[in-house]
C-alpha atoms as a PDB file:
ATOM      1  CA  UNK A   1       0.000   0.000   0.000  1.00  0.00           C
ATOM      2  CA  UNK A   2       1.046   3.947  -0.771  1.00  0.00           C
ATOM      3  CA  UNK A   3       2.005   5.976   2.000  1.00  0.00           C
ATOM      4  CA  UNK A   4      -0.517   8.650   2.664  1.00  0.00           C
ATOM      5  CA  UNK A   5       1.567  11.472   0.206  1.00  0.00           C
ATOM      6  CA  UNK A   6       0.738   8.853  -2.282  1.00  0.00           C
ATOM      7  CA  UNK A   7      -2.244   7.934  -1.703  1.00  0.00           C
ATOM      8  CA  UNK A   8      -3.498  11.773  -1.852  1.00  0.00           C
ATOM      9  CA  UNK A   9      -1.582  12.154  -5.341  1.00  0.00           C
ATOM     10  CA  UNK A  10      -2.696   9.046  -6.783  1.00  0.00           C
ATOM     11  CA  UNK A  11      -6.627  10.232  -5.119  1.00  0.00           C
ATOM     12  CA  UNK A  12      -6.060  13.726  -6.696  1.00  0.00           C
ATOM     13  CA  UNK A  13      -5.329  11.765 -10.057  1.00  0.00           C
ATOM     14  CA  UNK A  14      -8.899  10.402  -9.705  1.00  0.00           C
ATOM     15  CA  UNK A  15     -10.468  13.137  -8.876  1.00  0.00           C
ATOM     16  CA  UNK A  16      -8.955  15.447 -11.532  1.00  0.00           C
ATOM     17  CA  UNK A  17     -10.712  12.572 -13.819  1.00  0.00           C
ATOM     18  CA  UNK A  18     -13.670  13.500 -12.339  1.00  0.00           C
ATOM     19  CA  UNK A  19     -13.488  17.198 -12.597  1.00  0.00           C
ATOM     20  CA  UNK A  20     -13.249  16.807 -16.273  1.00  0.00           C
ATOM     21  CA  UNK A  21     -16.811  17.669 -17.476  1.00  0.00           C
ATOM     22  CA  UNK A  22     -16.170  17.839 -20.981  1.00  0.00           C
ATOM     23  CA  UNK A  23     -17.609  14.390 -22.223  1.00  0.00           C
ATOM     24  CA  UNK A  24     -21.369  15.151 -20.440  1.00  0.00           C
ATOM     25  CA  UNK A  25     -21.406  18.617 -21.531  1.00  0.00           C
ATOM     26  CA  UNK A  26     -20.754  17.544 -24.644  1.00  0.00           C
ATOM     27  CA  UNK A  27     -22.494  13.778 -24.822  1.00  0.00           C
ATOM     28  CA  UNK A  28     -24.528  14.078 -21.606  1.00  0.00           C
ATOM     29  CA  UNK A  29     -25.375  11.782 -19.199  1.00  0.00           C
ATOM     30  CA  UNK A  30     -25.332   7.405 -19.523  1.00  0.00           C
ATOM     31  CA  UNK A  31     -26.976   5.702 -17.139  1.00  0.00           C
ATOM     32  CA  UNK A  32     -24.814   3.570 -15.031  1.00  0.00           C
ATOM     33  CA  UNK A  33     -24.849  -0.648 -16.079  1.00  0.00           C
ATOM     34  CA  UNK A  34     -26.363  -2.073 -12.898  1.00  0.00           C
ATOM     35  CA  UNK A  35     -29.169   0.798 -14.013  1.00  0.00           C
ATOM     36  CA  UNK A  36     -29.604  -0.831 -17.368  1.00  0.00           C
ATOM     37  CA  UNK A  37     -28.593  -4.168 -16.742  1.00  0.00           C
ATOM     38  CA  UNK A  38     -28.778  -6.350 -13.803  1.00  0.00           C
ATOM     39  CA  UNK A  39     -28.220  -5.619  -9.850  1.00  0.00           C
ATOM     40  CA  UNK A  40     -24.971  -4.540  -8.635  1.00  0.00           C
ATOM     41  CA  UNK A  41     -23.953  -5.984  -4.994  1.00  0.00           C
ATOM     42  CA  UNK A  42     -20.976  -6.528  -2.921  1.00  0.00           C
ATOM     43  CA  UNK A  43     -20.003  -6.581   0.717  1.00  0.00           C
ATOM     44  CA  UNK A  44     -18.845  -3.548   2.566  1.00  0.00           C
ATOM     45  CA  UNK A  45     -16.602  -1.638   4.973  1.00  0.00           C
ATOM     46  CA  UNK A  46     -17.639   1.852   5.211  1.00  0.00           C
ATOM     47  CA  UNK A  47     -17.590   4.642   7.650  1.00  0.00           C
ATOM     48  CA  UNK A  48     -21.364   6.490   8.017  1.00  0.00           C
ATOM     49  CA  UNK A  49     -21.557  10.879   8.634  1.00  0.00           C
ATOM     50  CA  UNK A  50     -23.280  12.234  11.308  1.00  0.00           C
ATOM     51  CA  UNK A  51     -26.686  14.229  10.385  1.00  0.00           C
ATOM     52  CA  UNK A  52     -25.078  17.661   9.708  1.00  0.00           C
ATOM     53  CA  UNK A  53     -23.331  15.951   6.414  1.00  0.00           C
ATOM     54  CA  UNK A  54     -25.713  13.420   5.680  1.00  0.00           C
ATOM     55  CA  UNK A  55     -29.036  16.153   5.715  1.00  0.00           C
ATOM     56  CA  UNK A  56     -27.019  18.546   3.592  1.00  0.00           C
ATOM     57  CA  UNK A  57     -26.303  15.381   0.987  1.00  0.00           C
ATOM     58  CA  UNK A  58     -29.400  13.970   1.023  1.00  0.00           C
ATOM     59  CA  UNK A  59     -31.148  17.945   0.531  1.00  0.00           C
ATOM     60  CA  UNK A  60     -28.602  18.797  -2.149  1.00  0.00           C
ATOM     61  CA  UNK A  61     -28.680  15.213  -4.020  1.00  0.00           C
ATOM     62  CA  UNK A  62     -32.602  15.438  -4.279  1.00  0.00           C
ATOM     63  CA  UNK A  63     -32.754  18.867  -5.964  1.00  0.00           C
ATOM     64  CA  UNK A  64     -30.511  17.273  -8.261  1.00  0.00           C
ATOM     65  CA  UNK A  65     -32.901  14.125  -8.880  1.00  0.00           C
ATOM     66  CA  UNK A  66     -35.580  16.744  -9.457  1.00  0.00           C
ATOM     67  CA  UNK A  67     -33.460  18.441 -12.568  1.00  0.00           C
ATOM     68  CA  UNK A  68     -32.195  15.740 -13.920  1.00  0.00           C
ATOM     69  CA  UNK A  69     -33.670  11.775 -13.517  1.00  0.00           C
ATOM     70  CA  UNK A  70     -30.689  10.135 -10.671  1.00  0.00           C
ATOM     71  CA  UNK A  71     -31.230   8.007  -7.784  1.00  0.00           C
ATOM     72  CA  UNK A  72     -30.209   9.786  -4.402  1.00  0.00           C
ATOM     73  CA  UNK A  73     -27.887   8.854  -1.346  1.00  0.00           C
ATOM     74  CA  UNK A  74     -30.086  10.296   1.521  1.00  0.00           C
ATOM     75  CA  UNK A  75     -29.268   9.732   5.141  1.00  0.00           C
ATOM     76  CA  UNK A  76     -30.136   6.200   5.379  1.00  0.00           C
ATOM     77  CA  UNK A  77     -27.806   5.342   2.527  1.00  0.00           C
ATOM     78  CA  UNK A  78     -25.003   7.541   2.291  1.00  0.00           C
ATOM     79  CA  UNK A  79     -21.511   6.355   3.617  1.00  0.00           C
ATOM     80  CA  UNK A  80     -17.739   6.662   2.534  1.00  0.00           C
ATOM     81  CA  UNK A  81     -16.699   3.135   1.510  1.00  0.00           C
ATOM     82  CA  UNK A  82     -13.235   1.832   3.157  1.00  0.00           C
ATOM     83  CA  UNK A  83     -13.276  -1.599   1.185  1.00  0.00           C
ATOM     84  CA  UNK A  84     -15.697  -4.047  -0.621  1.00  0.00           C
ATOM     85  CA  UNK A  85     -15.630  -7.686  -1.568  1.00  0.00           C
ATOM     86  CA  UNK A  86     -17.183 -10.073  -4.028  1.00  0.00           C
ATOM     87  CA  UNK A  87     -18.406  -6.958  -5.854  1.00  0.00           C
ATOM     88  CA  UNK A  88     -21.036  -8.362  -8.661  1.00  0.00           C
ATOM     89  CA  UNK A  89     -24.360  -8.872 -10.377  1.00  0.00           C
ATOM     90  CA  UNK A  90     -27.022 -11.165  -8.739  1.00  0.00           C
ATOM     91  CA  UNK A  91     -25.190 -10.822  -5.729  1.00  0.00           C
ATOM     92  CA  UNK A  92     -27.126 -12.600  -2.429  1.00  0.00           C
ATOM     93  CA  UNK A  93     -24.834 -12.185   0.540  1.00  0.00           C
ATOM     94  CA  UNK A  94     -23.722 -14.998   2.622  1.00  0.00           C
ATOM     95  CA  UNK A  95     -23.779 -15.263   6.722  1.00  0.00           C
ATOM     96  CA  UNK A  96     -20.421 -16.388   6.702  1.00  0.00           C
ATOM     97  CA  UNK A  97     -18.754 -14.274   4.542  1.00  0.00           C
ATOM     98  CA  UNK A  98     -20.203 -11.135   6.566  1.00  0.00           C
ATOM     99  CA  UNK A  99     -19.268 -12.509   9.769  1.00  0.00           C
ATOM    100  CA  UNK A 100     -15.258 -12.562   8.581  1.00  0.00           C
ATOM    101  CA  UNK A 101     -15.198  -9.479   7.486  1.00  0.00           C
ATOM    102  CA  UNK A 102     -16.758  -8.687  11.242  1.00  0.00           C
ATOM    103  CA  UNK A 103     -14.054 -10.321  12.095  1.00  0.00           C
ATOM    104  CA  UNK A 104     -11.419  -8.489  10.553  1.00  0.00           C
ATOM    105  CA  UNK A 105     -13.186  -4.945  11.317  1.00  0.00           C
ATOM    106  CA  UNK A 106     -13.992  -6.245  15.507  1.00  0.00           C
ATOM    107  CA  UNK A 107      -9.784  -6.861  15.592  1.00  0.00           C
ATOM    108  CA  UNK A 108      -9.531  -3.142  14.371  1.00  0.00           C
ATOM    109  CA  UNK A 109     -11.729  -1.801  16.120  1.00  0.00           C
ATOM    110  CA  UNK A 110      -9.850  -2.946  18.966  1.00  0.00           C
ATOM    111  CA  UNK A 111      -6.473  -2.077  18.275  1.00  0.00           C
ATOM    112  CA  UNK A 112      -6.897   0.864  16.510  1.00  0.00           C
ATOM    113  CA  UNK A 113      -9.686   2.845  17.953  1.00  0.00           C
ATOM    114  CA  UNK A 114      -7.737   5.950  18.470  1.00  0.00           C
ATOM    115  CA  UNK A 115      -7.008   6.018  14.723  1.00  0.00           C
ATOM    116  CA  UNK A 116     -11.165   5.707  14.396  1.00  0.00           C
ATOM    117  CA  UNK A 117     -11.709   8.656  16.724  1.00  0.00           C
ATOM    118  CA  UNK A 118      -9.166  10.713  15.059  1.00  0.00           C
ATOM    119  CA  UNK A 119     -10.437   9.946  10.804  1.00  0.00           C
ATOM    120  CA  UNK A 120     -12.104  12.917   9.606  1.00  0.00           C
ATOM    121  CA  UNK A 121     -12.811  14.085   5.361  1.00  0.00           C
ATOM    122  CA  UNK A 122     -13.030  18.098   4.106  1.00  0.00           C
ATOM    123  CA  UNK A 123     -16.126  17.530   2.469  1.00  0.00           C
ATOM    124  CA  UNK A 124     -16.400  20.904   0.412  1.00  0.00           C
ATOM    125  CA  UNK A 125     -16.115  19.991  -3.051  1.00  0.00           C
ATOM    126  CA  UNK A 126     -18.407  18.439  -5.965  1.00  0.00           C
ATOM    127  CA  UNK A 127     -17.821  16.501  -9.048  1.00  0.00           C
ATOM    128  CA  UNK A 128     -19.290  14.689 -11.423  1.00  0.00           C
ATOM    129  CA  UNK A 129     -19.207  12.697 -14.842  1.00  0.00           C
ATOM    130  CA  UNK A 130     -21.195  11.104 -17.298  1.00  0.00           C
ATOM    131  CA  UNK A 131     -23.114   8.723 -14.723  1.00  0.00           C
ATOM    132  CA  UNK A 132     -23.057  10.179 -11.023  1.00  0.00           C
ATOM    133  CA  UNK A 133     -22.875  13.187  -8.566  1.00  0.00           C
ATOM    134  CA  UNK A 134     -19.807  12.997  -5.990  1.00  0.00           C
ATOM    135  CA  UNK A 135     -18.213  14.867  -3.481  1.00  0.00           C
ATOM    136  CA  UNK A 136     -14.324  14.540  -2.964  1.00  0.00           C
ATOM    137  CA  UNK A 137     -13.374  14.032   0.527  1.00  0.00           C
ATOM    138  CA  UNK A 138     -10.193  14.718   1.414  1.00  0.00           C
ATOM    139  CA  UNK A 139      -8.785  12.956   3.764  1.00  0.00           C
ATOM    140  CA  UNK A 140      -6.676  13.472   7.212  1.00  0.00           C
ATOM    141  CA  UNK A 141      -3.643  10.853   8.146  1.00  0.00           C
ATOM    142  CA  UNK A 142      -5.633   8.792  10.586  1.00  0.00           C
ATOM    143  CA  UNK A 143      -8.386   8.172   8.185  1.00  0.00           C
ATOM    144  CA  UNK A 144      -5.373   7.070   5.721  1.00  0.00           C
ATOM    145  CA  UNK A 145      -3.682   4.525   8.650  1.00  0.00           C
ATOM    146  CA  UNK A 146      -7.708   2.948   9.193  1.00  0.00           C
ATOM    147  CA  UNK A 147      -7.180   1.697   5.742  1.00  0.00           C
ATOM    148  CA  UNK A 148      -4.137   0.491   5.877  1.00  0.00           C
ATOM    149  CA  UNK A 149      -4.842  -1.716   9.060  1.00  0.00           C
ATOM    150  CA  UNK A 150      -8.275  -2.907   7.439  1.00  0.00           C
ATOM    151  CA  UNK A 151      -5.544  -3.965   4.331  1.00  0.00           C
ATOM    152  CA  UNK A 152      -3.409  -5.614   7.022  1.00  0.00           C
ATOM    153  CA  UNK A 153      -5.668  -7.266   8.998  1.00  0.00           C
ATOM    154  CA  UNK A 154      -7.616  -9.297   6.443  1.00  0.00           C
ATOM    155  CA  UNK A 155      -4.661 -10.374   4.991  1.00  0.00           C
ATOM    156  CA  UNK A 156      -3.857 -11.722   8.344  1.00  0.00           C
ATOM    157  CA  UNK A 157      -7.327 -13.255   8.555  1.00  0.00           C
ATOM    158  CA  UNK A 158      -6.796 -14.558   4.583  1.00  0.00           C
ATOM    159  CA  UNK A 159     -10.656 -12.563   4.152  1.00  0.00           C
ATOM    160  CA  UNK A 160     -10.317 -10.905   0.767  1.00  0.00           C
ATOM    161  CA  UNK A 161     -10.818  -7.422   1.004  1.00  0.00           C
ATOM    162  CA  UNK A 162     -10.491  -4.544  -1.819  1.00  0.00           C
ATOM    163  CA  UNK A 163      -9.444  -1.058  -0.441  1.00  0.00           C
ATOM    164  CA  UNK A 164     -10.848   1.776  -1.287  1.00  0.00           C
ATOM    165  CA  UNK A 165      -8.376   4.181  -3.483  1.00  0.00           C
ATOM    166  CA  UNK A 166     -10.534   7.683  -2.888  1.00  0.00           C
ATOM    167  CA  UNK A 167     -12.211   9.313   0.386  1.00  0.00           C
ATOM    168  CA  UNK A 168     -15.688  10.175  -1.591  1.00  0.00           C
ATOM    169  CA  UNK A 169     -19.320  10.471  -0.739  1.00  0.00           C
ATOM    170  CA  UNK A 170     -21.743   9.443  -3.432  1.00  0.00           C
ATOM    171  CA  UNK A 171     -24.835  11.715  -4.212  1.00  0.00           C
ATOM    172  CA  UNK A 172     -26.496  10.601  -7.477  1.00  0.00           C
ATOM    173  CA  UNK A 173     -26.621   8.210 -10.247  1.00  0.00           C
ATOM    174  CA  UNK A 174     -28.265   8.878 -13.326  1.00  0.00           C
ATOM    175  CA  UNK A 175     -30.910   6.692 -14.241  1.00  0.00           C
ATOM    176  CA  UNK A 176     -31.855   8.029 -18.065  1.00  0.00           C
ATOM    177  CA  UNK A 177     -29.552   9.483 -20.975  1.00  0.00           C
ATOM    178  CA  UNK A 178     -30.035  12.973 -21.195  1.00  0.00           C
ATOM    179  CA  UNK A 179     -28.507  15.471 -23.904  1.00  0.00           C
ATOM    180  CA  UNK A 180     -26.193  18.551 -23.536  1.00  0.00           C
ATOM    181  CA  UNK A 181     -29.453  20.945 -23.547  1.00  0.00           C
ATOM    182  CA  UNK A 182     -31.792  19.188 -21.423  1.00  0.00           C
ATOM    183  CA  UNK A 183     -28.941  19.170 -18.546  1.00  0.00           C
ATOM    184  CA  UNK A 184     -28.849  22.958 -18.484  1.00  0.00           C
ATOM    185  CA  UNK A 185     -31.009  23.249 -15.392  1.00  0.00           C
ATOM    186  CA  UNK A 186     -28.637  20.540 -13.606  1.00  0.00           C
ATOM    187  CA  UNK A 187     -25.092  22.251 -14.894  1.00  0.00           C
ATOM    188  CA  UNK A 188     -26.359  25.702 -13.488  1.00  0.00           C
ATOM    189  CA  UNK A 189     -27.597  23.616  -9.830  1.00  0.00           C
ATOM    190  CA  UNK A 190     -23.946  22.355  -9.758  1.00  0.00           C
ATOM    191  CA  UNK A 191     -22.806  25.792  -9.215  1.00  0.00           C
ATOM    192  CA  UNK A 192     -24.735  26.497  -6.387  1.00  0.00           C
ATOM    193  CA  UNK A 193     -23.604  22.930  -4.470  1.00  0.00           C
ATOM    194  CA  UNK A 194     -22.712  23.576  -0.934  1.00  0.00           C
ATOM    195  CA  UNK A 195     -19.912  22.713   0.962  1.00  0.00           C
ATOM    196  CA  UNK A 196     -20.628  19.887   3.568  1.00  0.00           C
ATOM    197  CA  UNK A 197     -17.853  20.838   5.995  1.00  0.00           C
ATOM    198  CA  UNK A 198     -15.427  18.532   7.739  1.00  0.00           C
ATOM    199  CA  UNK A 199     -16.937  14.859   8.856  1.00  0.00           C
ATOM    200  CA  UNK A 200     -15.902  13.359  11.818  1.00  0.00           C
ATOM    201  CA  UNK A 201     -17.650   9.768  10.907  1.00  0.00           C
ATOM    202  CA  UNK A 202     -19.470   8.328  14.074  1.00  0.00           C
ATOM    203  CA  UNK A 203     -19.252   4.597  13.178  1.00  0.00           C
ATOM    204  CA  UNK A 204     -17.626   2.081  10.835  1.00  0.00           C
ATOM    205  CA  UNK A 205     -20.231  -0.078   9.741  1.00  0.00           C
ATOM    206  CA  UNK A 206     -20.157  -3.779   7.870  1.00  0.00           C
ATOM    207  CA  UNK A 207     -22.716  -4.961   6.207  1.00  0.00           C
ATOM    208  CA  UNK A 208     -23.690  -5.405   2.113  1.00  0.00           C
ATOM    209  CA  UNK A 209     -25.255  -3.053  -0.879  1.00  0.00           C
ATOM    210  CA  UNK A 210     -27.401  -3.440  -3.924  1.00  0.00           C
ATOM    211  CA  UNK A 211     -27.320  -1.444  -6.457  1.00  0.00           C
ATOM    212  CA  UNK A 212     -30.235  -1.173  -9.176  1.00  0.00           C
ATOM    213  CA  UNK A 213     -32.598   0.620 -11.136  1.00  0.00           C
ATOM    214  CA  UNK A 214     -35.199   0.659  -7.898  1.00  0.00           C
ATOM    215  CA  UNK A 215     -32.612   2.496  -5.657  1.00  0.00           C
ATOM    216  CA  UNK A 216     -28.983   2.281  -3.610  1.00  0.00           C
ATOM    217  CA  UNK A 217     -29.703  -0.670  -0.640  1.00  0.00           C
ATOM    218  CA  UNK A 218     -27.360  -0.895   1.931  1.00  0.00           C
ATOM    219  CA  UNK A 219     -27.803  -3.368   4.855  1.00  0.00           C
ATOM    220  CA  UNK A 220     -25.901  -2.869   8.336  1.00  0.00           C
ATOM    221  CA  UNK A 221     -24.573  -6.175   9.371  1.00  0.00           C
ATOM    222  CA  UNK A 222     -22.872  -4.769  12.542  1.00  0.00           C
ATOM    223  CA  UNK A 223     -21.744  -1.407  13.360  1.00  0.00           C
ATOM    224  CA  UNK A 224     -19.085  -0.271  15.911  1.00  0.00           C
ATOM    225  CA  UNK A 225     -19.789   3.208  17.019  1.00  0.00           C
ATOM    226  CA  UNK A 226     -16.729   5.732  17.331  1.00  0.00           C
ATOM    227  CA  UNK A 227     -18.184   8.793  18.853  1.00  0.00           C
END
């Protein structure tokens, strides 16, 4: 794994990516494939935002759903994803596999709960491409160190986990191509996006998502509070 200089330059390679608007002001939006196709699911590692980022998300992401067709993270689902595993379509999670990966976040928990307290994301900037709404976190040290030891300890516990590479919040994903013109109202909204702050997530959560056309599912299998 990068050491945290890296892992905010290769993160800021990403996100520059992101900031690049010229292919949907130019093609417009593409509805993502599990919106098209078939369900999107994986299992999950992810910290959750306290109300004062979560009610500003939610508010923001469904004015954009009202400009523009997009599912919303509200409350309930939004979340800043450390690591996922068995990422697919049809996906039906599995007892077993959700209590390893309990296992491997109960062991950090443990031994690196003072990194936990001290993870916290600048939340103050928006993006987005051809098939979602973000916002780029950027992250402090600690929250850097929590993914390394979540790396560390399931390959000590052989439990495949994939770490996350940015420090985002989702907002939207566009359900419907639109063209350049009919996204006028929704590139003039973007302008007026507000910044969220700095999160100090209040607990790391494990559990599973799905993904589809219906809406963004995520299921709490356990959840170790922080604050």
């Amino acid at each position: 794994m990068p050491d945290f200089a890296q892992f905010l330059s290769q993160q800021e390679q990403i996100y520059d990516r992101l900031r690049d608007t010229s292919k949907v002001r130019n093609e417009g939006t593409l509805p993502a494939e599990f919106i098209t196709g078939q369900p999107l699911g994986g299992y999950l590692i992810a910290l959750c935002h306290p109300p004062e980022i979560t009610d500003q998300l939610g508010e923001f992401a469904l004015r954009v759903s009202h400009v523009v067709p997009a599912l919303v993270y509200d409350r309930v689902n939004a979340h800043t994803t450390l690591g996922t595993s068995q990422v697919r379509g049809n996906f039906a999670p599995d007892k077993d596999q959700l209590f390893a990966l309990r296992e491997v976040v109960l062991s950090v928990y443990g031994t690196h709960y003072d990194t936990l307290r001290g993870s916290a994301l600048c939340c103050d900037e928006w993006a987005y491409n051809q098939e979602k709404v973000i916002v780029l976190g950027k992250p402090n040290e600690p929250f850097f160190h929590l993914l390394q030891a979540l790396a560390q300890e399931s390959l000590r516990q052989e439990t495949a986990l994939d770490t996350s590479s940015m420090s985002h919040l989702s907002a939207n994903a566009f359900t419907q191509q639109c063209s350049p013109e009919e996204l006028k109202e929704f590139f003039a909204l973007m302008r007026s996006a507000p910044s969220l702050g700095e999160s100090k997530p209040y607990c790391l959560d494990v559990g599973h998502f799905i993904a589809s056309r219906s809406g963004i599912h995520v299921e709490t299998y356990e959840r170790f509070r922080i604050r």
